[in-house]
N, C-alpha and C. Protein backbone atom coordinates (compact mmCIF):
# COMPACT_ATOMS: atom_id res chain seq x y z
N UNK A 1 0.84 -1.17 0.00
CA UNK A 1 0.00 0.00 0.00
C UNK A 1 0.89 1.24 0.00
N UNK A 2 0.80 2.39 -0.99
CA UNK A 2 0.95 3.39 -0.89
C UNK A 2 0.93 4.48 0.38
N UNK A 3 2.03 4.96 0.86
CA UNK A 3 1.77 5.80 2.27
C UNK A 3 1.23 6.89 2.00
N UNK A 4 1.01 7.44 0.85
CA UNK A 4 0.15 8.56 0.48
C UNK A 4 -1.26 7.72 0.59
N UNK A 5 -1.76 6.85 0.31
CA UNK A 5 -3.21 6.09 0.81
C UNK A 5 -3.56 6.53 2.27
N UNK A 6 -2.52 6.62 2.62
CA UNK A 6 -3.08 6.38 4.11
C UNK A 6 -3.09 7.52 5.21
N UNK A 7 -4.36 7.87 5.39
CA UNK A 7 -4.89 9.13 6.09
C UNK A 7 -4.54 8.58 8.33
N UNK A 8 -4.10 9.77 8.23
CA UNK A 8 -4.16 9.87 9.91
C UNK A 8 -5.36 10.65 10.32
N UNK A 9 -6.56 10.52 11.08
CA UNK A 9 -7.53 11.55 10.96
C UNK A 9 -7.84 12.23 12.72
N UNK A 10 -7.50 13.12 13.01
CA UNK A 10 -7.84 13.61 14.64
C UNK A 10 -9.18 13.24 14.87
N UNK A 11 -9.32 12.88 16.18
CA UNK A 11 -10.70 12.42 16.69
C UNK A 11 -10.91 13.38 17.70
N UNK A 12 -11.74 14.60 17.76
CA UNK A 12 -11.84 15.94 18.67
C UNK A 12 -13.45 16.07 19.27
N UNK A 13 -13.52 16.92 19.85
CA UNK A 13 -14.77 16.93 21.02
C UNK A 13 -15.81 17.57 19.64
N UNK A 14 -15.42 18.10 18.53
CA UNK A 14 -16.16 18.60 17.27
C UNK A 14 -16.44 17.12 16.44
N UNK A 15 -15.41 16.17 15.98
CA UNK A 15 -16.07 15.15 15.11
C UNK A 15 -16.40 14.33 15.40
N UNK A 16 -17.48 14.81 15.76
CA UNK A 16 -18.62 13.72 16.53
C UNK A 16 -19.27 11.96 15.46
N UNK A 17 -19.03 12.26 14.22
CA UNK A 17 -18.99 10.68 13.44
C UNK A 17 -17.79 10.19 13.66
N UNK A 18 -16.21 10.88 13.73
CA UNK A 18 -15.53 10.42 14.08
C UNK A 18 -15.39 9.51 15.36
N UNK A 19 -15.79 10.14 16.17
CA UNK A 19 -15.99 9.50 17.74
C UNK A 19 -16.99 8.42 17.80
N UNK A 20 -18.14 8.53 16.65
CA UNK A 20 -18.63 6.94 16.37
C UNK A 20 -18.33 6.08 15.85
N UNK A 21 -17.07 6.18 14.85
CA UNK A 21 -16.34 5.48 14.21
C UNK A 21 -15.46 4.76 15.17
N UNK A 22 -15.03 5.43 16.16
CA UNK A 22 -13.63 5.20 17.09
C UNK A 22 -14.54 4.27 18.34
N UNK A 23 -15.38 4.74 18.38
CA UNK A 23 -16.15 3.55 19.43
C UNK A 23 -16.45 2.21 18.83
N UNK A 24 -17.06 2.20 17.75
CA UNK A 24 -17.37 1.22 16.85
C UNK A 24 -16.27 0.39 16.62
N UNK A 25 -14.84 0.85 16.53
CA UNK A 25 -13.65 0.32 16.10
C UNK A 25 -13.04 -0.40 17.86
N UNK A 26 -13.15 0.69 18.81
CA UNK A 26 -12.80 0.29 20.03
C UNK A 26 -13.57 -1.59 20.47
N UNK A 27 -14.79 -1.44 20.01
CA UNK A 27 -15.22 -2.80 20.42
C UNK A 27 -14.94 -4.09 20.24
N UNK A 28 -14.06 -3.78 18.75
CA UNK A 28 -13.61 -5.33 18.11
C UNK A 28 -12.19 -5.16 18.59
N UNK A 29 -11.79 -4.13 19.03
CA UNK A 29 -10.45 -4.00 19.44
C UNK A 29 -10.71 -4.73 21.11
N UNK A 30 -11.16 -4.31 21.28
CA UNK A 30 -11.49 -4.85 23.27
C UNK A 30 -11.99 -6.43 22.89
N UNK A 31 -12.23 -6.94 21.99
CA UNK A 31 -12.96 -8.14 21.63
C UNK A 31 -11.54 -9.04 21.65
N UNK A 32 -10.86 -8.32 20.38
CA UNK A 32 -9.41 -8.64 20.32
C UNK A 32 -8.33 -8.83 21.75
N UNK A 33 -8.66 -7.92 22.35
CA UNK A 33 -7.56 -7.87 23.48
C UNK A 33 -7.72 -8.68 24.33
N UNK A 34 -9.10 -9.21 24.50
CA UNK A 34 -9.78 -10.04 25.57
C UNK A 34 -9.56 -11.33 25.70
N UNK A 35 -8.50 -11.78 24.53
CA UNK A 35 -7.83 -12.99 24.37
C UNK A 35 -6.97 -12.84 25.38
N UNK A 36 -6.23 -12.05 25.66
CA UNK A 36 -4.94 -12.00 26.55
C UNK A 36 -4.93 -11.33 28.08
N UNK A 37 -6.14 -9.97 27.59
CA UNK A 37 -5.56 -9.62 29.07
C UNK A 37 -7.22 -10.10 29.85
N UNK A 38 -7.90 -11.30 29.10
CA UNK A 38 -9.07 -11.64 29.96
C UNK A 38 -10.24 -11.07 30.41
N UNK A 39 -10.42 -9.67 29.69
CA UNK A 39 -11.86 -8.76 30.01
C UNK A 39 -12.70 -9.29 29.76
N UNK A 40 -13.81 -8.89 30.62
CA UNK A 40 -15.27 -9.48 30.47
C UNK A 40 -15.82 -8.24 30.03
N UNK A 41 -17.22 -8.91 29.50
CA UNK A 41 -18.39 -7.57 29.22
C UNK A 41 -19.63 -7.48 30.89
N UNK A 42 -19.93 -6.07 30.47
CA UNK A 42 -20.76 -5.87 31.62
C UNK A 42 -21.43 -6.15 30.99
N UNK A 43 -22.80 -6.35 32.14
CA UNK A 43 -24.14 -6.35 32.37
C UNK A 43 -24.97 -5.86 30.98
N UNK A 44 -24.62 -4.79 30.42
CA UNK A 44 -24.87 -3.91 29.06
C UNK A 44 -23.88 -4.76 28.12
N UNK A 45 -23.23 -5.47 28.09
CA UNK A 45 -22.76 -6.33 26.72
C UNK A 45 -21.64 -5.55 26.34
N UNK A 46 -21.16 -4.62 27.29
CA UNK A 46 -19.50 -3.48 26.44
C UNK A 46 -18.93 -3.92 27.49
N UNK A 47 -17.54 -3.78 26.84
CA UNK A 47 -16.14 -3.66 28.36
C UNK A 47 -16.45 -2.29 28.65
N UNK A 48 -15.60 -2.57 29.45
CA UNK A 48 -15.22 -1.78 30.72
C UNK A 48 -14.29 -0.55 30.19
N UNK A 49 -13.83 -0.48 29.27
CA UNK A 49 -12.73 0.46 28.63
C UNK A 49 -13.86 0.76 27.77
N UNK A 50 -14.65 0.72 27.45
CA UNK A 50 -15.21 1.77 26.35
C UNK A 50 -15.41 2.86 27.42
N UNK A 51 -15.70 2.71 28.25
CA UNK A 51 -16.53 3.83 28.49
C UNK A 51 -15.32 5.18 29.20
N UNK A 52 -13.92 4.95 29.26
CA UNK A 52 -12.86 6.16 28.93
C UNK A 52 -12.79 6.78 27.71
N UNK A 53 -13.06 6.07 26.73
CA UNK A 53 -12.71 6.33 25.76
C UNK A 53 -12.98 7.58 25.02
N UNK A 54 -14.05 8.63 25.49
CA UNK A 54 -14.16 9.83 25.37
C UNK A 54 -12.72 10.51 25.46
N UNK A 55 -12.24 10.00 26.97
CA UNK A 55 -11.18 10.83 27.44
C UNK A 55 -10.49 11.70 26.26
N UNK A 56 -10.31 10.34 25.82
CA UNK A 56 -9.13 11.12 24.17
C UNK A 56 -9.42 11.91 23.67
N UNK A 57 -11.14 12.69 23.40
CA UNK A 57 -10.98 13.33 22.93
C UNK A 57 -11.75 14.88 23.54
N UNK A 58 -11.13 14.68 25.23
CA UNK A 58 -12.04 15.51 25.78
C UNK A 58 -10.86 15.85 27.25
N UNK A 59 -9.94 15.01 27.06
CA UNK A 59 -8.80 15.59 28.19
C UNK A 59 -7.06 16.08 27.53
N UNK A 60 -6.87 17.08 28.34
CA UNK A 60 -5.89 17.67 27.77
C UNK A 60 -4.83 16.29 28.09
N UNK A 61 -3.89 16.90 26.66
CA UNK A 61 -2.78 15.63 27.14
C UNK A 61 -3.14 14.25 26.45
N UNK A 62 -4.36 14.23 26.16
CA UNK A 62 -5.02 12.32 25.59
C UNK A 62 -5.20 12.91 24.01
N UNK A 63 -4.82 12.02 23.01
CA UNK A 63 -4.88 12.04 21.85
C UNK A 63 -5.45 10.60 21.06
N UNK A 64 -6.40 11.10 20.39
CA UNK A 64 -6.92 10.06 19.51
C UNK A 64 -7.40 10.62 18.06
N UNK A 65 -6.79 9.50 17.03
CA UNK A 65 -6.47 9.25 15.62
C UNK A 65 -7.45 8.15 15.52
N UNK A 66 -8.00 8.14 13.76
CA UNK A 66 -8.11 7.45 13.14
C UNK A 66 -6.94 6.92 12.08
N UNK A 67 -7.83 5.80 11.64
CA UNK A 67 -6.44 5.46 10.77
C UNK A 67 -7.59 5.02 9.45
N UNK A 68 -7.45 5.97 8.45
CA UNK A 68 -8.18 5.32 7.02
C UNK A 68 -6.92 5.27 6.08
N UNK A 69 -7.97 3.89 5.09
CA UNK A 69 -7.17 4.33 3.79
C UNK A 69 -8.02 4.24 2.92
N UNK A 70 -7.87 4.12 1.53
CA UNK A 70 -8.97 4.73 0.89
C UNK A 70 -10.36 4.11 0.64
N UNK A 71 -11.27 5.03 1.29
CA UNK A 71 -12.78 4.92 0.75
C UNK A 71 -13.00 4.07 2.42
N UNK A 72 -12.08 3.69 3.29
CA UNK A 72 -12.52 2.65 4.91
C UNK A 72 -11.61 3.04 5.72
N UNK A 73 -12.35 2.70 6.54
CA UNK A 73 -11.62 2.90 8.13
C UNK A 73 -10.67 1.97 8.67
N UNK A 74 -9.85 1.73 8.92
CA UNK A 74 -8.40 0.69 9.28
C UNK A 74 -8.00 0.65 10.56
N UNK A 75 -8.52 1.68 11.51
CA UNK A 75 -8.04 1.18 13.15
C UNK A 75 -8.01 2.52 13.69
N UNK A 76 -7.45 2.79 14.91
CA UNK A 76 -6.91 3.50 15.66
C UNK A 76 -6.00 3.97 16.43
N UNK A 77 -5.63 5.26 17.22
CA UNK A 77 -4.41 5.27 17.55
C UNK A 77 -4.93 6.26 19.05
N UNK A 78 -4.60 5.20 20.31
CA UNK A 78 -4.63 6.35 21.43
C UNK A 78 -3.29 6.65 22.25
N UNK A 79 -3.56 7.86 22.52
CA UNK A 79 -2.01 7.74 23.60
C UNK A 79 -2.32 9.08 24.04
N UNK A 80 -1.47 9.57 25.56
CA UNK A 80 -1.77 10.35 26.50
C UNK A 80 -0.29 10.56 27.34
N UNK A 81 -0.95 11.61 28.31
CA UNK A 81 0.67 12.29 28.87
C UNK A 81 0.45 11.88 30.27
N UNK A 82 -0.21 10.76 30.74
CA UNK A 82 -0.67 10.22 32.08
C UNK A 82 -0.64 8.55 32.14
N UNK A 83 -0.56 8.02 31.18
CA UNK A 83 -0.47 6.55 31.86
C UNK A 83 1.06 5.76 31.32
N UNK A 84 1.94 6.90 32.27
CA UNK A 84 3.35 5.95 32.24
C UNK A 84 3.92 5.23 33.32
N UNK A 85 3.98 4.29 32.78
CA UNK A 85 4.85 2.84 32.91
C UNK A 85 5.83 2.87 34.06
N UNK A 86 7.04 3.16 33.49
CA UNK A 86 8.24 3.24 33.90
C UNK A 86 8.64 5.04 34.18
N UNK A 87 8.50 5.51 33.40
CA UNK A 87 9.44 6.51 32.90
C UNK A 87 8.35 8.08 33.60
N UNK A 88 8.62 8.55 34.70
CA UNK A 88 7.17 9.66 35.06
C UNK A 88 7.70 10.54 34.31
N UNK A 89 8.80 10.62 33.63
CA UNK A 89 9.34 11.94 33.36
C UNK A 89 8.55 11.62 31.64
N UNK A 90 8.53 11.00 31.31
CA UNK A 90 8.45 10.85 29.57
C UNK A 90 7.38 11.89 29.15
N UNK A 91 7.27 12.14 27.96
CA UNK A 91 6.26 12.61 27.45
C UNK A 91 4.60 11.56 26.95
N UNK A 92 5.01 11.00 26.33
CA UNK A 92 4.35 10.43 26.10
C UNK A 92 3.46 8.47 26.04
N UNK A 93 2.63 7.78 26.30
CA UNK A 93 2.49 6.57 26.56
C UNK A 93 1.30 6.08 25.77
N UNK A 94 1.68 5.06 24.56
CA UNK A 94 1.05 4.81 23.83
C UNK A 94 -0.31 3.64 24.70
N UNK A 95 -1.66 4.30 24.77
CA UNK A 95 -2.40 3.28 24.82
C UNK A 95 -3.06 2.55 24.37
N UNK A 96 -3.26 2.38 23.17
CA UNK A 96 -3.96 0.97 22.44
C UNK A 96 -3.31 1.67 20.87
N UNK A 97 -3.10 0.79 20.15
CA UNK A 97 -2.96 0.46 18.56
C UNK A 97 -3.71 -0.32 18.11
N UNK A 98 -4.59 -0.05 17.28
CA UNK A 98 -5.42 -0.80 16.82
C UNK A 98 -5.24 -0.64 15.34
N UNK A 99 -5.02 -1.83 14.30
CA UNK A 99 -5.34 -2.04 13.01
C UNK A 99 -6.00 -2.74 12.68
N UNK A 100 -6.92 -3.16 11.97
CA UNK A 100 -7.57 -4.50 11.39
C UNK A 100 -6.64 -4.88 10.50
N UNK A 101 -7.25 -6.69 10.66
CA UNK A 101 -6.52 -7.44 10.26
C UNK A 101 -6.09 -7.43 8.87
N UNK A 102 -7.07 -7.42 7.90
CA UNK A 102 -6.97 -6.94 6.46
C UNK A 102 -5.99 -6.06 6.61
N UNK A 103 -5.69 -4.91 7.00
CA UNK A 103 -4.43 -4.36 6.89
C UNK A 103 -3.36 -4.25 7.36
N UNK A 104 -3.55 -5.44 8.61
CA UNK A 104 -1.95 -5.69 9.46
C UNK A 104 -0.94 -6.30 7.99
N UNK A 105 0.50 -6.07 8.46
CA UNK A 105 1.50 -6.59 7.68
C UNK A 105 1.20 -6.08 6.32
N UNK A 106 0.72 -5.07 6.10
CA UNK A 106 0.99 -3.89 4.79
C UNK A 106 1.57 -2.80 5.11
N UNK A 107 2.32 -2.61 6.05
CA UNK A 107 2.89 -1.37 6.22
C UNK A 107 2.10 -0.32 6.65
N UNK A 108 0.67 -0.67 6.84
CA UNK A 108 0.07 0.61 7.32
C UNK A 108 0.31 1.03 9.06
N UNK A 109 0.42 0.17 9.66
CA UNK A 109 0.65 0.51 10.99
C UNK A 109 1.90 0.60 11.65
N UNK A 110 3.46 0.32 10.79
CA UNK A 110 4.07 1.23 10.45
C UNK A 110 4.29 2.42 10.36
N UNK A 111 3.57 2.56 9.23
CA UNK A 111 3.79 3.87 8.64
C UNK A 111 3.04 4.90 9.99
N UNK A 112 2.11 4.74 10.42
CA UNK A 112 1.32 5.44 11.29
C UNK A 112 1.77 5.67 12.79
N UNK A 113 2.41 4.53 12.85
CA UNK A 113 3.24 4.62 14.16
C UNK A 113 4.37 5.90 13.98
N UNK A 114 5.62 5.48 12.76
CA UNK A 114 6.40 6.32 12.73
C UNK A 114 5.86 7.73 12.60
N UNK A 115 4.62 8.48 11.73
CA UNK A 115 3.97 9.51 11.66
C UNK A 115 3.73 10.12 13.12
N UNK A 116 3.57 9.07 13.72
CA UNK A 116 2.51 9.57 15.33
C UNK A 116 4.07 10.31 15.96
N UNK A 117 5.11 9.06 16.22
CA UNK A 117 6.22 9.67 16.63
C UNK A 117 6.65 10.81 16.23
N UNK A 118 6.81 11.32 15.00
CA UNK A 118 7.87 12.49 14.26
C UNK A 118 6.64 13.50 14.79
N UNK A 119 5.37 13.43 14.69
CA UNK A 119 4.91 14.35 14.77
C UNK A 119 4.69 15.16 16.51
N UNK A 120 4.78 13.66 17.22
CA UNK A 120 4.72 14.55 18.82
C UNK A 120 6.33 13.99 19.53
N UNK A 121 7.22 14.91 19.49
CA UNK A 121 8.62 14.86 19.95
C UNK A 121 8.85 14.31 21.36
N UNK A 122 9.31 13.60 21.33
CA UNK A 122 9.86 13.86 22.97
C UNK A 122 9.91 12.21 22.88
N UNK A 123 9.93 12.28 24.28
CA UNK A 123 10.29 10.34 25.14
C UNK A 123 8.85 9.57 25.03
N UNK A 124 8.98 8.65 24.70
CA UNK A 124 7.79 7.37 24.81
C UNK A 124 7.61 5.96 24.92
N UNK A 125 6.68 5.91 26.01
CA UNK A 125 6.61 4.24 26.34
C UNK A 125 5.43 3.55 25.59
N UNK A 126 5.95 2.28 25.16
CA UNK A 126 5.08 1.87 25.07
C UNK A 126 4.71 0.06 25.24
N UNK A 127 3.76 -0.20 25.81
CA UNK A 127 3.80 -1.45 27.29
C UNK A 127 3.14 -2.40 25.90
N UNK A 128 3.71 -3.44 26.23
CA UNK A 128 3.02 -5.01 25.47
C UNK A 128 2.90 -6.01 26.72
N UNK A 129 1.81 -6.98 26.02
CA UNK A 129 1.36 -7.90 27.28
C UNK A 129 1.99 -9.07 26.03
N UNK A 130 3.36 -10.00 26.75
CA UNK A 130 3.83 -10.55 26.01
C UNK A 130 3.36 -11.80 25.53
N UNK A 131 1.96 -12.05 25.86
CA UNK A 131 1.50 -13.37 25.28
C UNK A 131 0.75 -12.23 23.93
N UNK A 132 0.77 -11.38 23.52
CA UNK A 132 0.37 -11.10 22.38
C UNK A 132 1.40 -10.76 21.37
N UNK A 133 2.11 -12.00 21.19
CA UNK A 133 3.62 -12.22 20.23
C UNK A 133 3.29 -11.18 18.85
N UNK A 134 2.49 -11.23 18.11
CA UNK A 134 2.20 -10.27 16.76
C UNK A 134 2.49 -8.85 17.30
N UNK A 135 1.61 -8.15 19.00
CA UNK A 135 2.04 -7.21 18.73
C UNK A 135 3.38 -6.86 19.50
N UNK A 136 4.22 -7.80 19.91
CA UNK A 136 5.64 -7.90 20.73
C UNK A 136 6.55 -7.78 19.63
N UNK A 137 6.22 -8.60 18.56
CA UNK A 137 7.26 -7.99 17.17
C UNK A 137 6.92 -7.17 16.30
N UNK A 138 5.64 -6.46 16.33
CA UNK A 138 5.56 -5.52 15.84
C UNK A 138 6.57 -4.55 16.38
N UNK A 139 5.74 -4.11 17.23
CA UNK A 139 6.47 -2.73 18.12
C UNK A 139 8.00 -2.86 17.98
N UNK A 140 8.69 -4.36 18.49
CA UNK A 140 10.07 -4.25 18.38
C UNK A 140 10.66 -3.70 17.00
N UNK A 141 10.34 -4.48 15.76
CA UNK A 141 10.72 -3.83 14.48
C UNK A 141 10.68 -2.70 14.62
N UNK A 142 9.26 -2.20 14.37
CA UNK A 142 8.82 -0.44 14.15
C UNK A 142 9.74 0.38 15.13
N UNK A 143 10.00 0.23 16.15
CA UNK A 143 10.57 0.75 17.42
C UNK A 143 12.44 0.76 16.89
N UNK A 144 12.79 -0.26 16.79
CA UNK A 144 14.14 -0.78 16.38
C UNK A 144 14.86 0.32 14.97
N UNK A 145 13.52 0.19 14.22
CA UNK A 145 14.13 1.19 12.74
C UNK A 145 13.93 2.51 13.14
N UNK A 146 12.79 2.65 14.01
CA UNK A 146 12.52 4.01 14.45
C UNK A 146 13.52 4.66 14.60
N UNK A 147 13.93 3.66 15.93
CA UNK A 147 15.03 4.73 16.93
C UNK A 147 16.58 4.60 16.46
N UNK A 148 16.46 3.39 15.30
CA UNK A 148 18.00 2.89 15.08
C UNK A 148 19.09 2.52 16.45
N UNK A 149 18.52 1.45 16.62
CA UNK A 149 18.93 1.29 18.13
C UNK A 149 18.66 2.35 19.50
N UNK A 150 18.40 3.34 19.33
CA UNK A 150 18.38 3.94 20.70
C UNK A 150 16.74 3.96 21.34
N UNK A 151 17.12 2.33 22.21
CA UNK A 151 15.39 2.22 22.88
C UNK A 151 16.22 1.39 23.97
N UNK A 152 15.18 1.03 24.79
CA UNK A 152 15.56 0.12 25.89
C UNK A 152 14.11 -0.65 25.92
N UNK A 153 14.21 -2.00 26.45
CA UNK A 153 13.37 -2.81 26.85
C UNK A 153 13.32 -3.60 27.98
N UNK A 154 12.07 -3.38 28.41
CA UNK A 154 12.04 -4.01 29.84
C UNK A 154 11.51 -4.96 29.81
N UNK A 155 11.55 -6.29 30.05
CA UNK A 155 10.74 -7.60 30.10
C UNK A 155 9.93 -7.91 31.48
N UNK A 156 8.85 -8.22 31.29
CA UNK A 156 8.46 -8.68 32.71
C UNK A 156 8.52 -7.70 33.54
N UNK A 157 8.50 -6.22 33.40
CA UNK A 157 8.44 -5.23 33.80
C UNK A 157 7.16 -5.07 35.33
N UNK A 158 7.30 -5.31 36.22
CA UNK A 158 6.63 -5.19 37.83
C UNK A 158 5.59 -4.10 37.67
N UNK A 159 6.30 -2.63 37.11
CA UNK A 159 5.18 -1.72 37.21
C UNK A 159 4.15 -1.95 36.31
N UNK A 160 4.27 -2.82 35.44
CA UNK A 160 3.04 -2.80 34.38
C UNK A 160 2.64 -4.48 34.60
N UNK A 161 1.35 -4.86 35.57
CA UNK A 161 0.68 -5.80 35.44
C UNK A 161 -0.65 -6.02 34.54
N UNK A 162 -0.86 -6.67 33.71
CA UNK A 162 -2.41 -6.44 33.38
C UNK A 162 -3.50 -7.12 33.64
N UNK A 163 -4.27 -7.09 33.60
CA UNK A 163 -5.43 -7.63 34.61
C UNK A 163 -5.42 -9.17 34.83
N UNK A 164 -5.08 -9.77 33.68
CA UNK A 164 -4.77 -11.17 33.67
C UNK A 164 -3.57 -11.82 34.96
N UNK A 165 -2.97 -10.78 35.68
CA UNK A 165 -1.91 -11.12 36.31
C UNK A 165 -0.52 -11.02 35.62
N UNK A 166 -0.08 -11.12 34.20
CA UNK A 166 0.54 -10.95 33.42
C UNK A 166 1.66 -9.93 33.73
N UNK A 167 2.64 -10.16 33.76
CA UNK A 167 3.80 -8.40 33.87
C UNK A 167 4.30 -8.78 32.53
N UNK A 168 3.65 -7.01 31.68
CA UNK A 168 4.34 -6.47 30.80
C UNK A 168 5.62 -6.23 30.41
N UNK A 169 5.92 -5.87 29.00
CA UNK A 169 7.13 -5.16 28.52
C UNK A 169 7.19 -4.29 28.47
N UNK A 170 7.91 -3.20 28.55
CA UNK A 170 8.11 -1.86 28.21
C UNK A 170 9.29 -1.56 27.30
N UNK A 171 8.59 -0.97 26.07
CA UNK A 171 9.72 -0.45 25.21
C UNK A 171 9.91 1.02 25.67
N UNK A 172 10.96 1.77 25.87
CA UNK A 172 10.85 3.03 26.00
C UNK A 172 11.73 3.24 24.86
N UNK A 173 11.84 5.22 24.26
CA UNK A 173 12.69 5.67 23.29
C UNK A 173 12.15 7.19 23.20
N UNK A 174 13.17 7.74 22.26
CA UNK A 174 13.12 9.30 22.20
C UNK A 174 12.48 9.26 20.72
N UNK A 175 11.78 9.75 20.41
CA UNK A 175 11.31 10.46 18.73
C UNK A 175 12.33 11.01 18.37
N UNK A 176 12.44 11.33 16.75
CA UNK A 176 12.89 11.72 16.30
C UNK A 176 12.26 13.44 16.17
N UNK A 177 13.33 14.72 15.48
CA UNK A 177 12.62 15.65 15.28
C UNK A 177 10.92 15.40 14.56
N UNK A 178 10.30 16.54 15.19
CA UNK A 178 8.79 16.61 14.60
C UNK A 178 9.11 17.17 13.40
N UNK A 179 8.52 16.28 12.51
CA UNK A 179 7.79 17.64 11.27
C UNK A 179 6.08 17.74 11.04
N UNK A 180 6.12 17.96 11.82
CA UNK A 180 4.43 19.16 12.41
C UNK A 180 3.43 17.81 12.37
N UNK A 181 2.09 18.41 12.83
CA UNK A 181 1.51 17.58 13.08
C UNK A 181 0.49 16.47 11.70
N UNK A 182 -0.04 15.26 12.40
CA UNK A 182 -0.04 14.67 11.57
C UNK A 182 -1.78 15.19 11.31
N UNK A 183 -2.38 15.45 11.78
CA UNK A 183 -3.69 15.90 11.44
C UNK A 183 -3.81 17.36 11.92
């Protein structure tokens, strides 16, 4: 796929279809995750994480993206300046990546990752629950070319348990310069 195909789109307290798109997308994503870190649905048939999911686009500091390419919608992108890991000083902590499957391993979530980085500068963590091997080598690649070696990884990392009982990884690393933002 062409990286000109592929749109980054802001999700704000104004695009309100956007924010139905991003919920709609959040559910098969929590469907997805629920393999590993074991969430249940409430009483109402949603997890338990939908219902932050405003945050992103209604607290300072929380950022949420779409991810299209042409003519459909392909996933999402959240992350915020409050749920770090390891590092209190960092800027930034990626919380969910979401692509569909149809477009995993085309370079689109790649490409979107590196975009997200160049465009917000500074230090960033970002936590894997290591029984989810696809996205443990994702991140490592993308992370690895990113930074050209300059990252660190934490295995089995104490501060990051996930609900399953599970202790996380933590990749941490610096961005590269911004060239402005991606939406």
């Amino acid at each position: 796929m062409e990286h000109s195909d592929i749109k980054i789109i802001a999700v704000t307290k104004e695009t309100t279809h956007e924010q139905t798109v991003l919920r709609n997308l959040l559910k098969m994503y929590c469907y997805e995750w629920s393999q590993y870190n074991k969430f249940e649905v409430n009483g109402d048939g949603n997890f338990e994480f939908e219902k932050y999911a405003s945050d992103y686009w209604t607290k300072d500091g929380y950022h949420a993206f779409l991810i299209a390419v042409p003519d459909t919608w392909a996933g999402f992108v959240l992350f915020d300046k409050e749920g770090f890991i390891v590092h209190a000083d960092y800027d930034y902590s990626m919380a969910e990546f979401f692509v569909l499957y149809t477009y995993r391993c085309s370079g689109v979530g790649s490409h979107v990752a590196k975009a997200i980085f160049d465009s917000f500068p500074g230090r960033w963590e970002i936590g894997c629950h290591p029984k989810n091997t696809s996205s443990v080598r994702f991140w490592e690649k993308v992370i690895s070319e990113y930074a050209a070696g300059d990252y660190e990884v934490r295995l089995s990392c104490p501060e990051l348990q996930y609900h399953d009982g599970t202790l996380g990884d933590v990749l941490s690393f610096p961005s590269r310069n911004a060239s402005g933002p991606v939406a």
